[in-house]
Protein backbone atom coordinates (compact mmCIF):
# COMPACT_ATOMS: atom_id res chain seq x y z
CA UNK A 1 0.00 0.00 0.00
CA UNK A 2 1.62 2.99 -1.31
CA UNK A 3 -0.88 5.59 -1.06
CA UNK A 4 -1.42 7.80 2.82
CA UNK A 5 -4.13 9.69 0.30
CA UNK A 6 -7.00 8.86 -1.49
CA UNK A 7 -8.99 11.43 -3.72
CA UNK A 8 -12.66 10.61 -3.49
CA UNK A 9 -16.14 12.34 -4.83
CA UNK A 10 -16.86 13.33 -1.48
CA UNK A 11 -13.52 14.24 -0.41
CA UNK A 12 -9.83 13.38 0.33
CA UNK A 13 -8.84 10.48 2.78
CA UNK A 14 -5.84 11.61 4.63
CA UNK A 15 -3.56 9.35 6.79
CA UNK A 16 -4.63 6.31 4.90
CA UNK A 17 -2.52 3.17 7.01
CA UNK A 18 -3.92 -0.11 5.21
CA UNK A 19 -5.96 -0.68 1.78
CA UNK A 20 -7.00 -3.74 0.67
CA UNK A 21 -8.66 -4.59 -2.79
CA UNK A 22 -11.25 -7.97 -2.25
CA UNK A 23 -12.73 -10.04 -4.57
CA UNK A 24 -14.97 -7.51 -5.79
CA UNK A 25 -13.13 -4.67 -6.48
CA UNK A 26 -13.92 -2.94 -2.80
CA UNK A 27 -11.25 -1.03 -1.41
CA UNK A 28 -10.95 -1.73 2.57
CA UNK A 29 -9.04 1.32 3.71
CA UNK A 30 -7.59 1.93 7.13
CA UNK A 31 -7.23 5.65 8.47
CA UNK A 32 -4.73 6.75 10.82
CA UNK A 33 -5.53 10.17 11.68
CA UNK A 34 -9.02 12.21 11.97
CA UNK A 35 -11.18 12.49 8.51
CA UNK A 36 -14.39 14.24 8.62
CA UNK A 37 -16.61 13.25 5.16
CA UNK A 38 -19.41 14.91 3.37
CA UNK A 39 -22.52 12.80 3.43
CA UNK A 40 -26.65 12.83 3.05
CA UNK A 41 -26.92 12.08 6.59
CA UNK A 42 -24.17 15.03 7.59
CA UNK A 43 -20.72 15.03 8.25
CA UNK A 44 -19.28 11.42 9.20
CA UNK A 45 -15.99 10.59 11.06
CA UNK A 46 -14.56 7.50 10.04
CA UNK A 47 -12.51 4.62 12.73
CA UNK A 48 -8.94 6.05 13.01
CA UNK A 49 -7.56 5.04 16.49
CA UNK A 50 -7.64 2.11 18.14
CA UNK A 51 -5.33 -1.06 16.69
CA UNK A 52 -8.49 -3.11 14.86
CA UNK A 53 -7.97 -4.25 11.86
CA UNK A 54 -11.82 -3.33 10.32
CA UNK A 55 -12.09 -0.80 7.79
CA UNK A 56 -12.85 2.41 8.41
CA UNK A 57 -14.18 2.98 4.83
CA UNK A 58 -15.15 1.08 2.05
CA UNK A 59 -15.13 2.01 -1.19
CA UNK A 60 -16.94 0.44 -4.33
CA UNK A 61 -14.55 -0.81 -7.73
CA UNK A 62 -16.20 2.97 -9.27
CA UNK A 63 -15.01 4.83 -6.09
CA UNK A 64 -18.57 5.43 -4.40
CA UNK A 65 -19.03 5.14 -0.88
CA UNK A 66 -20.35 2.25 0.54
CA UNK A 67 -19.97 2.08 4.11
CA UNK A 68 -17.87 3.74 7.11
CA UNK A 69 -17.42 2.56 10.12
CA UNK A 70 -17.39 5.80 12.64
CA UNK A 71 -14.81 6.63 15.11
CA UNK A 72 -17.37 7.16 18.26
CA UNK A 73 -21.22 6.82 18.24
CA UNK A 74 -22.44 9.70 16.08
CA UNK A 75 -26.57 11.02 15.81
CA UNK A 76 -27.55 10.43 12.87
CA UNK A 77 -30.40 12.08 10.89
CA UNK A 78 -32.53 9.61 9.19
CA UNK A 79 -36.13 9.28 7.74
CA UNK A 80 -37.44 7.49 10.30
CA UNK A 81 -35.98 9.60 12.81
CA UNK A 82 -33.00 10.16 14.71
CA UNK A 83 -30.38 7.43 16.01
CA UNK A 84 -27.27 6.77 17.70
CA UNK A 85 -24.82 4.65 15.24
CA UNK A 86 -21.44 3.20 14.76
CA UNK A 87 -21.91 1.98 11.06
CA UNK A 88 -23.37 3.55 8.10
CA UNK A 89 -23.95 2.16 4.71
CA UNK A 90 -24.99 4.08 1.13
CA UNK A 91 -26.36 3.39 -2.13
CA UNK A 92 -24.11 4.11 -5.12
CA UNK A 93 -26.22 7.04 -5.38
CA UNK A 94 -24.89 8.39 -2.12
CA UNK A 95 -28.23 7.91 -0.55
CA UNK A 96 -28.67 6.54 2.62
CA UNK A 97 -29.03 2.82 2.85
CA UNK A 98 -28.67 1.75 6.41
CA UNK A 99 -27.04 2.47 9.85
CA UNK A 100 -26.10 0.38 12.62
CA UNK A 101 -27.68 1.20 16.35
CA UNK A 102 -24.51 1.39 18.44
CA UNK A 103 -22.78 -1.81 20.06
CA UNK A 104 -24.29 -2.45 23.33
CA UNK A 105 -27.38 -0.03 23.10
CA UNK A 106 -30.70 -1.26 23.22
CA UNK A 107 -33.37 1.31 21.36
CA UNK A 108 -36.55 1.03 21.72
CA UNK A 109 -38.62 2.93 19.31
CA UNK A 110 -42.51 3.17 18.32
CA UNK A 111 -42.42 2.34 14.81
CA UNK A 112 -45.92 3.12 12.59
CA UNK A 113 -45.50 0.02 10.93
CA UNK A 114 -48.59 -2.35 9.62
CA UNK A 115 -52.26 -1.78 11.37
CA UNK A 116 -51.38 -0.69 14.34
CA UNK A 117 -48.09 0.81 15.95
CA UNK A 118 -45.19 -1.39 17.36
CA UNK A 119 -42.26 -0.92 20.22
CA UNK A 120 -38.76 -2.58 19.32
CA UNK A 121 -35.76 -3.00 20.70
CA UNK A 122 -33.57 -2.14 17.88
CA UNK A 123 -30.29 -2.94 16.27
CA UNK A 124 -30.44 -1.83 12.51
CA UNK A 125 -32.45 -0.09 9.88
CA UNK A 126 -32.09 -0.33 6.10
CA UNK A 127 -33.94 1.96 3.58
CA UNK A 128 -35.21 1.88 0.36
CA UNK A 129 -33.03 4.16 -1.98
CA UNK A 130 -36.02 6.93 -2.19
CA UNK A 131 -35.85 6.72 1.53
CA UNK A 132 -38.57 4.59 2.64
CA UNK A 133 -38.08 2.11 5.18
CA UNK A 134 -36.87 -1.37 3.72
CA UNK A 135 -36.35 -3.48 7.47
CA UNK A 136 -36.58 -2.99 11.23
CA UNK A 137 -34.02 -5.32 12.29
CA UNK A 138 -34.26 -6.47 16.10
CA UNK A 139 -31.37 -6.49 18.76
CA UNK A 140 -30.66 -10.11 19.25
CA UNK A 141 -32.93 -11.86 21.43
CA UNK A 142 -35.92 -9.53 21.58
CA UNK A 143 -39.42 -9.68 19.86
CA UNK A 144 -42.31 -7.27 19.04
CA UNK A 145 -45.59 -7.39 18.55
CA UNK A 146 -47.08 -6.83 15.02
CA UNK A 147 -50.15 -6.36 13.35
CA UNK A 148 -49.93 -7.39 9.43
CA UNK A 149 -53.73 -7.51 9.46
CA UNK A 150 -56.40 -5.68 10.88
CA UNK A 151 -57.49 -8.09 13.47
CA UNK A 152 -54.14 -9.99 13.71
CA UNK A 153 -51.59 -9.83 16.37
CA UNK A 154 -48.22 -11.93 15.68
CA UNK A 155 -45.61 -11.98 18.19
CA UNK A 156 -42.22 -11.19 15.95
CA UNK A 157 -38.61 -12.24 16.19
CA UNK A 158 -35.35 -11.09 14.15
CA UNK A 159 -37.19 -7.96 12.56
CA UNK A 160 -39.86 -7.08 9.58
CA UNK A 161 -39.37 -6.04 5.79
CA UNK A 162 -41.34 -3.93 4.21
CA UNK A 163 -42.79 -2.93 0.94
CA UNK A 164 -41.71 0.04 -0.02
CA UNK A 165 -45.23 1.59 -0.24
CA UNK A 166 -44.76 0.90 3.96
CA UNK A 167 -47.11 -1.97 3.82
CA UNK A 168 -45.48 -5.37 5.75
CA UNK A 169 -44.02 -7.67 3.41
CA UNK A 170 -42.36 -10.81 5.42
CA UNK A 171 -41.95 -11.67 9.31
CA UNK A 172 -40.49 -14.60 11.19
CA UNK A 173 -43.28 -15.61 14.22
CA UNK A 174 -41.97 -16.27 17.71
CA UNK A 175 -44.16 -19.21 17.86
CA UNK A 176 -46.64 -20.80 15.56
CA UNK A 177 -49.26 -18.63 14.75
CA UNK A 178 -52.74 -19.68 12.54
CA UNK A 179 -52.24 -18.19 8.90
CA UNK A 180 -55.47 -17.71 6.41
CA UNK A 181 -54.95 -18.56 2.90
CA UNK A 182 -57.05 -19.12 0.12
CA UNK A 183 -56.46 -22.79 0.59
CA UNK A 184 -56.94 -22.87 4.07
CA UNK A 185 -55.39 -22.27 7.29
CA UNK A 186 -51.66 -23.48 8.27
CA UNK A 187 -49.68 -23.55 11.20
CA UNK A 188 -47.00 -20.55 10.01
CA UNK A 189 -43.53 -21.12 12.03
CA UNK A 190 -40.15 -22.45 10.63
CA UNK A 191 -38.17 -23.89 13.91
CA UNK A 192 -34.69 -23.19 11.57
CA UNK A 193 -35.73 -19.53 10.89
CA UNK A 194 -32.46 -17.57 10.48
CA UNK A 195 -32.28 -13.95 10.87
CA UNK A 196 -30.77 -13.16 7.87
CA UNK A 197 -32.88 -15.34 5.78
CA UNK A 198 -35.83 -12.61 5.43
CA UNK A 199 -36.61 -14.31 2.02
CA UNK A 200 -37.79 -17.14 3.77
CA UNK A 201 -39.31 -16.05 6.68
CA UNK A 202 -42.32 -17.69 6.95
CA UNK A 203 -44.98 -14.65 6.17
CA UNK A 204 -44.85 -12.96 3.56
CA UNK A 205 -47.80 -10.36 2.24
CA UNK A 206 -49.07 -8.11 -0.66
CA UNK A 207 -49.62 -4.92 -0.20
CA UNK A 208 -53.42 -5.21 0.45
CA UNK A 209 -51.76 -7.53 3.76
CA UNK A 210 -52.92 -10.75 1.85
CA UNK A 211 -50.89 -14.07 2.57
CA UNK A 212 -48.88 -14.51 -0.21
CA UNK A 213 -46.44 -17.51 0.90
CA UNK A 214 -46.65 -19.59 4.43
CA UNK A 215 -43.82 -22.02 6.00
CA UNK A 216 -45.28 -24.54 8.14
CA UNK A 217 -43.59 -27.21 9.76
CA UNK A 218 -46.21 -28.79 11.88
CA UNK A 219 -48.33 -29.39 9.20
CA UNK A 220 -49.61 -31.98 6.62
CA UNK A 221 -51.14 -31.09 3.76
CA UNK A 222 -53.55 -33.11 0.81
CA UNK A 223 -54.29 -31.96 -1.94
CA UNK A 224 -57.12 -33.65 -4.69
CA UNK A 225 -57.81 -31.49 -7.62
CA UNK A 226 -61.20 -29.94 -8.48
CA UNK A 227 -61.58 -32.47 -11.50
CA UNK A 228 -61.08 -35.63 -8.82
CA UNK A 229 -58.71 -38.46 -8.23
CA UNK A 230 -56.59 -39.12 -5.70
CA UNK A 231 -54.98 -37.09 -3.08
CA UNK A 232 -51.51 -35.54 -3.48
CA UNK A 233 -49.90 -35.94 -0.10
CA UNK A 234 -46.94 -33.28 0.97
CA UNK A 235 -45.08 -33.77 4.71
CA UNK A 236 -42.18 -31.81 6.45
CA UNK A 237 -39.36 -33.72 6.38
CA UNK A 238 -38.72 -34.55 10.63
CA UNK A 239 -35.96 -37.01 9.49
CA UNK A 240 -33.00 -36.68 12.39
CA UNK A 241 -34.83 -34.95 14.59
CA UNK A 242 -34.37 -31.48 11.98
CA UNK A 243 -37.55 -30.23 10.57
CA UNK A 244 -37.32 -28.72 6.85
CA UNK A 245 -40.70 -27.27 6.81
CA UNK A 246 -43.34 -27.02 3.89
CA UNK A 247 -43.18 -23.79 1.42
CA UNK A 248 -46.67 -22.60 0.39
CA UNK A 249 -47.13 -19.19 -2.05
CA UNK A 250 -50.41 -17.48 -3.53
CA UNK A 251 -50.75 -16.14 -6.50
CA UNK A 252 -53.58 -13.85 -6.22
CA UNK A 253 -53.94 -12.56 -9.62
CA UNK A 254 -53.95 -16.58 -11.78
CA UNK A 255 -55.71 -17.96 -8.48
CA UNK A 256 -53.05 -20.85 -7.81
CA UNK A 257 -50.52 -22.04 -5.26
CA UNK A 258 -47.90 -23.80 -5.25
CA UNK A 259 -46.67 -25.85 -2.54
CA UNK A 260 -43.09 -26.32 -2.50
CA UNK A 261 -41.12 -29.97 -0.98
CA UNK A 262 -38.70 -29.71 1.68
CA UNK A 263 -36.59 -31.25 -0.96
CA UNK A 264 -37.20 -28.59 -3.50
CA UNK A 265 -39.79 -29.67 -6.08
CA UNK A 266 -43.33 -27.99 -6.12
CA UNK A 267 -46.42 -28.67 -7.30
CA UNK A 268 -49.19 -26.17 -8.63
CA UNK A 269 -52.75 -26.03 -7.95
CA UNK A 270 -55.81 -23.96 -8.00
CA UNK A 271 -57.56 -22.19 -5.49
CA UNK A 272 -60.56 -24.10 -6.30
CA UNK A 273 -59.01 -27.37 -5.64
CA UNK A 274 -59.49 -29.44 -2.69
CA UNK A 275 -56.57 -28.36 0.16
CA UNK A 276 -57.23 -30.61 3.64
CA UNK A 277 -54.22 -29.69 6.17
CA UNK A 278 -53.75 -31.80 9.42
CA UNK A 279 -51.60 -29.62 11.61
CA UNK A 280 -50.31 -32.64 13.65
CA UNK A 281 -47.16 -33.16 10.55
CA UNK A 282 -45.54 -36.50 12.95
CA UNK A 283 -48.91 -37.42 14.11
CA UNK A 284 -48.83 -40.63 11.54
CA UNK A 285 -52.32 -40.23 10.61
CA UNK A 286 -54.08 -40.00 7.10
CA UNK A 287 -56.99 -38.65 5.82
CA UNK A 288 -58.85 -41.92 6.34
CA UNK A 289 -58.61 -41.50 9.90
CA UNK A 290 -60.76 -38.38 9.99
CA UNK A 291 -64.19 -39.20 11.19
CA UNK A 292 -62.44 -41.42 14.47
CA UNK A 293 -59.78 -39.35 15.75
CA UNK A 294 -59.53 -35.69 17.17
CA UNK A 295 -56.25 -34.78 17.03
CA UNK A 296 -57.26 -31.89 14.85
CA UNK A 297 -59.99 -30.86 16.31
């Protein structure tokens, strides 16, 4: 590393210690002295004492700012309000595209956020690059309570994504909550939900709050289509004492679903097809069983 300066579009990096180029064409630089730098959110000053090795600021291949890494907890200005942050991330754009609630410091903020206001204990927020809110990311551990419907209450870990019209697109429950579908009602919880797996959480809505996919590992579903036959069976897979839950999405506007394997293939139906769903997914049963047992009652 030759350079102690870099020339940037929103100013010169002085003192520059360590760069490093990764696979992608990012420069990782290390700064050495105080830098102030010329942002949407205000000025910024970038990690410079200290021994760590992280970078204070990273630069994209086309020399746009992507994220810095700030010297001491700094306010910062954003649209859904004001926070205290040690990280800060933009768009190419220079837009704001998240910031990190400082290390240690639990937030809780009232967020207006589905059909009725939330609290949450808060760790990060990431925007859309007009500014709207993209995802309320929890502190570890905690939960919130959300309403995605008018009349529904889910108890939420690991955070919510929204549209960016502001309606809720996908949250992880805390515990199995009933989900209504147009092919009935399923038991919506994944017991491997990740955090960073928002994709896959196991809600996910329109913007008119409509189901549009549901993960369910305590249930079974059959299937018989509206022309007859025989019914399609699709289980969890509880092999080894790891569930790999059952993928169901809605597609509102052709009127089918598609329920997707826990080893990856998927089948399409109608709406107007037959959907029975035992929500008891180890319980061994089958649908000639019904009329004697009431496991599912």
């Amino acid at each position: 590393m030759e350079k102690t300066n870099w020339h940037t579009p929103f100013g010169e990096l002085r003192g520059v210690t360590a760069a490093k180029s990764d696979e992608k064409g990012r420069e990782c630089i290390r700064l050495g002295i105080k830098n102030v730098l010329q942002t949407c959110v205000g000025p910024l000053i970038p990690l410079y004492a200290g021994e760590e090795e992280q970078p204070s600021v990273t630069l994209r291949a086309d020399g746009t700012l992507q994220a810095v890494e700030l010297e001491s907890p700094q306010e910062i200005k954003t649209p859904a309000g004001s926070f205290t942050a040690d990280g800060v991330t933009f768009y190419p754009s220079g837009a704001l595209k998240s910031v990190r609630i400082s290390r240690g410091e639990v937030v809780e903020r009232e967020f207006h956020v589905g059909f009725e206001p939330f609290t949450a204990a808060t760790a990060q927020l990431k925007f859309y690059e007009n500014g709207a809110l993209r995802e309320i990311v929890f502190a570890e551990g905690k939960r919130a309570e959300v309403w995605p419907e008018p009349y529904w209450r889910i108890l939420v870990r690991f955070g919510v994504t929204l549209h960016e019209s502001g309606e809720i697109l996908s949250l992880e429950p805390a515990h199995p909550v009933k989900a209504i579908t147009p092919c009935g009602t399923y038991n919506a919880y994944n017991p491997n939900a990740e955090a960073g797996a928002k994709e896959h959480w196991s809600l996910r809505f329109d913007t008119r709050s409509r189901v549009t996919a549901v993960t369910t590992a305590g249930d079974r579903v059959y299937v018989r289509q509206i022309s007859g036959g025989h019914y399609d069976e699709f289980v969890p897979d509880l092999s080894e004492g790891r569930q790999i839950p059952l993928r169901l999405t809605f597609n509102y506007d052709a009127e089918k679903a598609t329920i997707i394997r826990p080893d990856g293939r998927a089948a399409e139906y109608t709406f107007e097809d037959e959907f029975i769903i035992y929500p008891n997914a180890a319980g061994g049963c089958d649908a000639s069983g019904c009329d004697a047992c009431g496991m599912c009652d």
